[in-house]
Protein backbone atom coordinates (compact mmCIF):
# COMPACT_ATOMS: atom_id res chain seq x y z
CA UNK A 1 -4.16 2.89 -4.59
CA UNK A 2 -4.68 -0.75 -6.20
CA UNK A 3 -8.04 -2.19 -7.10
CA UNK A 4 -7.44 -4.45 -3.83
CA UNK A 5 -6.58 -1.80 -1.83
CA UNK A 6 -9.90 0.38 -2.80
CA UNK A 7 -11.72 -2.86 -1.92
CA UNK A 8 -9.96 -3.54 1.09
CA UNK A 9 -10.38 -0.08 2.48
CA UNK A 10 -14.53 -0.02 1.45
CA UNK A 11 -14.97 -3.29 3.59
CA UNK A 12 -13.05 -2.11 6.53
CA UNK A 13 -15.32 1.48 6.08
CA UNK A 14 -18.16 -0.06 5.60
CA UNK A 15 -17.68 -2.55 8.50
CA UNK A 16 -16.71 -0.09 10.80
CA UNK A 17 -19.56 2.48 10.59
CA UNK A 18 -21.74 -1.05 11.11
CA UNK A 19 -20.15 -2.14 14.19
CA UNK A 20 -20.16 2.05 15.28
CA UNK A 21 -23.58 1.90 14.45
CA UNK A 22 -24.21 -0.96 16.76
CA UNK A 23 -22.35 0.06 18.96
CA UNK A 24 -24.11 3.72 19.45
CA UNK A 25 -27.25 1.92 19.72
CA UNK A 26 -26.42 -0.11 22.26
CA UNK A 27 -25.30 2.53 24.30
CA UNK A 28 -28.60 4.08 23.86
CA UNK A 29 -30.73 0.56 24.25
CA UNK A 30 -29.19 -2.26 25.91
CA UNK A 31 -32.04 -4.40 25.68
CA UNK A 32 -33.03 -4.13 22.25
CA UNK A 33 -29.55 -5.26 21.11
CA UNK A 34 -29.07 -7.83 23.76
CA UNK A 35 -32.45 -9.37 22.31
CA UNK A 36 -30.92 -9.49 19.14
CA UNK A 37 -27.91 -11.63 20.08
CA UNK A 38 -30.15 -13.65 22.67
CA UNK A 39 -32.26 -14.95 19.91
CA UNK A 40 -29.07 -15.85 17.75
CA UNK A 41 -26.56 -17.14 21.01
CA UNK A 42 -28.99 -18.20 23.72
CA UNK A 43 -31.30 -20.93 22.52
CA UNK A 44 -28.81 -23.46 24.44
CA UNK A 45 -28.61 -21.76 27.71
CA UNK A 46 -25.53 -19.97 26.12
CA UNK A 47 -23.32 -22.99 25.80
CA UNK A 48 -22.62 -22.05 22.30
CA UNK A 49 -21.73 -18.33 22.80
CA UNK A 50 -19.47 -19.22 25.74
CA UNK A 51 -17.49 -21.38 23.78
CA UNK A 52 -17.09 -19.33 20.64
CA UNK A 53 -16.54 -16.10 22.31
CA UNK A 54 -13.72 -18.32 24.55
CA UNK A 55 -11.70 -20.42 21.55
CA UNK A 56 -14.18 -19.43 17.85
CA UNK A 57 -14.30 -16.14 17.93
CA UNK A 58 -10.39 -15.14 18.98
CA UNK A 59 -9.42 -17.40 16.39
CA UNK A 60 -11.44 -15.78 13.98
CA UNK A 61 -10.50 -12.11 14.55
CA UNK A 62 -6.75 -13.38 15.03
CA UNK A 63 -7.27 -14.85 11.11
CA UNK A 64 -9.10 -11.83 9.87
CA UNK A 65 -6.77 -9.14 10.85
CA UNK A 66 -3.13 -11.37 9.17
CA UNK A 67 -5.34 -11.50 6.68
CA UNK A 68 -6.28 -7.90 5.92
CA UNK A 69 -2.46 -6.68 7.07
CA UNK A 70 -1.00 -9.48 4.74
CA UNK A 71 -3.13 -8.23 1.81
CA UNK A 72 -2.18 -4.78 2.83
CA UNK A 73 1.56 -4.47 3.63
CA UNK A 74 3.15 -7.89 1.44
CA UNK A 75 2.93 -5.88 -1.43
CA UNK A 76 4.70 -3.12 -0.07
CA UNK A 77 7.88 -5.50 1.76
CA UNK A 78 7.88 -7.51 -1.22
CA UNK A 79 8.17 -4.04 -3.31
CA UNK A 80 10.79 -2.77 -0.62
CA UNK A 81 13.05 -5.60 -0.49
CA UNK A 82 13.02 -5.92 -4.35
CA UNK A 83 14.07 -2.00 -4.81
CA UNK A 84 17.10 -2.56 -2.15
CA UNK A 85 18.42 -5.26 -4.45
CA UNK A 86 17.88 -3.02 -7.57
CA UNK A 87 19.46 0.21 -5.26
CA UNK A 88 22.26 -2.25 -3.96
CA UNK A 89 22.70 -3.24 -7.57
CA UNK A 90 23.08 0.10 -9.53
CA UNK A 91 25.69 1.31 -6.67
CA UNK A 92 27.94 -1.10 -7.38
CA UNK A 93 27.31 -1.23 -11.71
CA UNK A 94 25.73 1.94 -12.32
CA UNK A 95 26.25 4.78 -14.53
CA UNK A 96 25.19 8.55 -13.90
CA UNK A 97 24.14 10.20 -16.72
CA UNK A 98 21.81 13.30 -17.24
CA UNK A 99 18.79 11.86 -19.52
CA UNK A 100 15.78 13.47 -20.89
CA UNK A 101 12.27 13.15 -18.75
CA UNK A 102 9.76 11.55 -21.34
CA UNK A 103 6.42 11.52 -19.19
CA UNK A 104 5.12 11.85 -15.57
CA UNK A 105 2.03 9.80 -14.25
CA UNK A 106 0.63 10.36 -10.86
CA UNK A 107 0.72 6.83 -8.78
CA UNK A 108 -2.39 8.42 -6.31
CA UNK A 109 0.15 7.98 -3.61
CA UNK A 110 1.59 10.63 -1.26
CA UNK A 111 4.06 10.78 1.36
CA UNK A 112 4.27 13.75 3.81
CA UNK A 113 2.47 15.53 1.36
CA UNK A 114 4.77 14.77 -1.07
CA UNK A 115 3.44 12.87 -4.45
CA UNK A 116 4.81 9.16 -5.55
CA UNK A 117 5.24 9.90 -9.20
CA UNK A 118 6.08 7.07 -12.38
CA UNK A 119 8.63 8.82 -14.25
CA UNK A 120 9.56 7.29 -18.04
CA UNK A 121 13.17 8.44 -19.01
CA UNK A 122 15.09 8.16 -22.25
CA UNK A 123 18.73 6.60 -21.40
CA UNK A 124 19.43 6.08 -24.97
CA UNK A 125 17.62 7.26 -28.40
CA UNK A 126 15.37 4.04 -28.07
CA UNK A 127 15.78 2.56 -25.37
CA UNK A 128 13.51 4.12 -22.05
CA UNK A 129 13.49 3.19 -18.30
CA UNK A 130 10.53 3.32 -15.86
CA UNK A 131 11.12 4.07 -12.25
CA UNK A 132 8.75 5.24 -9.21
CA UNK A 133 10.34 7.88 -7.06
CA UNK A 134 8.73 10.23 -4.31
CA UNK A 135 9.09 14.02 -5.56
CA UNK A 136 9.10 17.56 -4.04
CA UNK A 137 5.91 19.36 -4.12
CA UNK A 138 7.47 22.14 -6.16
CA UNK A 139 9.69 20.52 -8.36
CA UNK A 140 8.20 17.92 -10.15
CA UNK A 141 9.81 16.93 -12.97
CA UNK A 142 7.85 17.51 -16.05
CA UNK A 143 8.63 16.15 -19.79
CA UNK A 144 11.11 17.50 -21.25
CA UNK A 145 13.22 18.08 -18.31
CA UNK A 146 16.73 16.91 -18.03
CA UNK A 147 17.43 14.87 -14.48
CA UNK A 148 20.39 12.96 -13.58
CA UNK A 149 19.87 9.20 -13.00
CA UNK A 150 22.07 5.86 -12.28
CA UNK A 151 21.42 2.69 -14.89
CA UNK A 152 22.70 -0.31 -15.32
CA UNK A 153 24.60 -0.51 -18.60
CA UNK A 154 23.91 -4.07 -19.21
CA UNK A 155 20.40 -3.91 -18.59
CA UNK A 156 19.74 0.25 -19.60
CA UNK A 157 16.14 -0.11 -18.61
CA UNK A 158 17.04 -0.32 -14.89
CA UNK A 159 17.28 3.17 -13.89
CA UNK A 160 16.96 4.77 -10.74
CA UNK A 161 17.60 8.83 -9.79
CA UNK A 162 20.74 9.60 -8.47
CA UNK A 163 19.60 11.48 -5.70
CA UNK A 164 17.68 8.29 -4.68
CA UNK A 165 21.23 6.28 -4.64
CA UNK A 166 23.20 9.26 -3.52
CA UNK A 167 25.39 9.11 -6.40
């Protein structure tokens, strides 16, 4: 997970066990959270509470949650429609060849249990690709390992598995 994501999700933690909190205690005591929000929203006669609960405060939840989806999930439609291009392109200009694994890193993300991994490959002596690919629990591919990927022979740092592509 991102720095923005960590944040994200610590906000939305945090203001949940607040508004459980408040919520738990005005099950318990009514009055003594009503008095809270009577001091704050009824000095008018409740004029002001009445219209932001009607047309502010919609608005305002409306506006927070595109906002915390949008910072959430662009990043990962932006990131899926940019990999179909790269997947549509290899298809039709790719190459399969067997290439040595050079490292592994761990992206902290997991699917059904099964890790997202950064894999570094060697296409050529020289010249490595970087791809992100999920990968089975027990089969991992370590350094060292030969796997079979698709590249682009014009560009031989655009790699992607084969098994991804179906190749």
């Amino acid at each position: 997970m991102n720095k923005v994501g960590k944040i994200i999700a610590i906000l939305s933690g945090l203001l949940g066990l607040g508004g459980f909190a408040i919520g738990m205690l005005a099950a318990f005591n009514p009055e003594l959270v009503g008095s809270w929000f009577e001091n704050m929203f009824m000095q008018d006669g409740g004029e002001f509470f009445g219209n932001f609960m009607s047309f502010q405060f919609p608005i305002l939840i409306t506006v927070f949650v595109v906002v915390i989806m949008s910072l959430a999930f662009i990043p990962l439609i932006i990131g899926g429609i940019n990999n179909s291009k790269k997947k549509a392109r290899l298809k039709l200009v790719g190459v399969k060849a067997t290439v040595k694994v050079i490292s592994v890193q761990d992206t902290g993300i997991t699917v059904n249990n099964s890790p997202y991994v950064k894999v570094i490959v060697e296409i050529h002596p020289g010249i490595n690709a970087e791809f992100t690919s999920m990968a089975s629990r027990i089969s991992i591919p370590r350094a060292g390992d030969m796997i079979e990927v698709v590249y682009d022979p014009a560009n031989s740092a655009d790699a992607l598995p084969a098994s991804v592509l179906r190749f």
